[in-house]
Protein backbone atom coordinates (compact mmCIF):
# COMPACT_ATOMS: atom_id res chain seq x y z
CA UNK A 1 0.00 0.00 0.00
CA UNK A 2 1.42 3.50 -1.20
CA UNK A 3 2.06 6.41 1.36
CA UNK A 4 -1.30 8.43 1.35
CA UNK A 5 0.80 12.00 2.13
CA UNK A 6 2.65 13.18 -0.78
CA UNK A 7 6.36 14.85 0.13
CA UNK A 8 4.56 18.20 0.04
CA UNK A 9 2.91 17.51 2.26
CA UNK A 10 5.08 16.50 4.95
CA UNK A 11 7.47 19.51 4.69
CA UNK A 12 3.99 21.53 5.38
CA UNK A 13 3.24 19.12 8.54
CA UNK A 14 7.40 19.83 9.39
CA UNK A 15 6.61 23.29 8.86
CA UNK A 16 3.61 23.48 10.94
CA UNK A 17 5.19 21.74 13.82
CA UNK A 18 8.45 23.89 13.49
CA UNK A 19 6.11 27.01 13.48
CA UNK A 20 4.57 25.77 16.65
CA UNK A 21 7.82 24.74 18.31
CA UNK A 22 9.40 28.59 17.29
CA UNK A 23 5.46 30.07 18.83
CA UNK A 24 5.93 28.24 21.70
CA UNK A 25 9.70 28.88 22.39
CA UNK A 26 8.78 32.79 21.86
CA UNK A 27 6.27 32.46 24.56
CA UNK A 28 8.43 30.94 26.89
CA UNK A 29 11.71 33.42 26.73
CA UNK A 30 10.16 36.09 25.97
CA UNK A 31 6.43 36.95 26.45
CA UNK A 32 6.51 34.73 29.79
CA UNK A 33 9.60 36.21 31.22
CA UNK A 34 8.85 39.74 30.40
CA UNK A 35 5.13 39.17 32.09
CA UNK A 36 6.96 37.49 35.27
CA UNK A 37 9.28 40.38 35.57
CA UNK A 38 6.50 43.43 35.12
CA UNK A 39 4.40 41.43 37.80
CA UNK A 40 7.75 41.25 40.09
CA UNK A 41 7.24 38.01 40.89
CA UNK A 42 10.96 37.56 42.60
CA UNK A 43 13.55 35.84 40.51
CA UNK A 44 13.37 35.54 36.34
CA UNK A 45 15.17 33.02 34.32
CA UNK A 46 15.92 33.65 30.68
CA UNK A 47 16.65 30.98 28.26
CA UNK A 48 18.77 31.91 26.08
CA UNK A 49 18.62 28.48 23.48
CA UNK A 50 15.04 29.23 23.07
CA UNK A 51 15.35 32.95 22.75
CA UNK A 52 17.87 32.41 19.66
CA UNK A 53 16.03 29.19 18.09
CA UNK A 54 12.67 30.96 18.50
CA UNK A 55 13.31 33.20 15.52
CA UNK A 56 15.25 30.32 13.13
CA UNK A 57 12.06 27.82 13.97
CA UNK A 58 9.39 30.21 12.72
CA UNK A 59 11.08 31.58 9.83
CA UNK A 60 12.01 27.70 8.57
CA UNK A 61 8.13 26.89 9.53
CA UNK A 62 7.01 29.90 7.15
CA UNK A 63 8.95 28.84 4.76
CA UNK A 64 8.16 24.85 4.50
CA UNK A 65 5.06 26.09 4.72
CA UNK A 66 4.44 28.40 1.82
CA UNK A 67 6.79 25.85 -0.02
CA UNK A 68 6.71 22.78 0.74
CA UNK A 69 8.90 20.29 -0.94
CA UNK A 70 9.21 21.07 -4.74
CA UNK A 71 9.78 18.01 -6.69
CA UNK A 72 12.51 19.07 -8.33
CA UNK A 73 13.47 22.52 -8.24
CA UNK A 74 13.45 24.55 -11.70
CA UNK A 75 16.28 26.83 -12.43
CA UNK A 76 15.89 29.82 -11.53
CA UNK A 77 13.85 29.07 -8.83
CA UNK A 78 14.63 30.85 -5.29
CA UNK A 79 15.28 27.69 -3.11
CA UNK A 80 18.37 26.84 -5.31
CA UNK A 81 20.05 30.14 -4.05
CA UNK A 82 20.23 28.57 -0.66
CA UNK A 83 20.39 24.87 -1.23
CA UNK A 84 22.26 22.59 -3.97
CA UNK A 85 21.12 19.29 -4.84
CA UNK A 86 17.88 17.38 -3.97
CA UNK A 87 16.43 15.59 -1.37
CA UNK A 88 18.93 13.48 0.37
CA UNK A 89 21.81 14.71 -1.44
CA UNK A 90 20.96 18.40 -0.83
CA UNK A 91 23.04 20.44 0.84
CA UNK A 92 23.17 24.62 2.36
CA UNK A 93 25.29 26.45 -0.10
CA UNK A 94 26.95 29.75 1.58
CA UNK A 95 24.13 32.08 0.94
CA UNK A 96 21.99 28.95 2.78
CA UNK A 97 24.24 29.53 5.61
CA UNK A 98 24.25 33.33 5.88
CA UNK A 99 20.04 33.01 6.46
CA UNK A 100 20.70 30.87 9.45
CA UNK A 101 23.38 32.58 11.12
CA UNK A 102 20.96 36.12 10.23
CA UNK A 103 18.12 34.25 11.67
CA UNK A 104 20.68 33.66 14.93
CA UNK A 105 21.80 37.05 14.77
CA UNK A 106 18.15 38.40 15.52
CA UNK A 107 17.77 35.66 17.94
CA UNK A 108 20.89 36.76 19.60
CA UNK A 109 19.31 40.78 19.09
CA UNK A 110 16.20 39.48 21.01
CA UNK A 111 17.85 37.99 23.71
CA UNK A 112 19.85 40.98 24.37
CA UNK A 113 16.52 42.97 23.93
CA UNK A 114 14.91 41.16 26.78
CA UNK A 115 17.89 41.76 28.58
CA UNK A 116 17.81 45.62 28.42
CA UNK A 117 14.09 45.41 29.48
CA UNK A 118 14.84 43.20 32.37
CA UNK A 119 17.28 45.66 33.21
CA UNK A 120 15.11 48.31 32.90
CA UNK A 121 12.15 46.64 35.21
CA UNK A 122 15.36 46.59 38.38
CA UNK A 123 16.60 43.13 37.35
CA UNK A 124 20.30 42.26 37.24
């Protein structure tokens, strides 16, 4: 018996839990934290890991999402500037590789804004 779910598919289902997991991740480090800390409710932890894998989860999510998994890609097409090859055999090429770290960066840039506001609520 063949697979019912096409390969399309299942990148969208990736994408949709990846979404979740980065939704769920910003709740926690951020919105959650910041809430604690404006209620004073003693000590606040941050976590850092989900702070900078928040932004990388939903952005990936987005994109499986809105594309799925082409069958093979056409040339030209805007998911060959970042990746080479197909499938298995597909690899990140450089410009693949500057996305992520970017996405980092601005998970790195919220951390550090949480930070500041922690900071500015009397927390050290």
């Amino acid at each position: 018996m063949s697979d019912p779910l096409s390969a399309s598919t299942k990148v969208r289902i990736g994408g949709a839990v990846l979404l979740g997991a980065g939704l769920v991740c910003l709740k926690i480090a951020v919105i959650d934290v910041l809430a604690a800390a404006r209620a004073f409710n003693g000590t606040v932890t941050t976590y850092i890991k989900a702070t900078v894998i928040a932004p990388l989860f939903i952005a990936l999510g987005l994109l499986c999402l809105v594309i799925g998994a082409p069958r093979e890609p056409k040339p030209g097409s805007l998911v060959l500037y970042f990746v080479t090859g197909h499938g298995r055999d597909s690899r990140l090429k450089p410009l693949g590789y500057v996305g992520v770290f970017i996405m980092i960066g601005i998970g790195l840039g919220l951390h550090a804004w949480v930070n500041g506001e922690l900071r500015s609520l009397g927390y050290e």
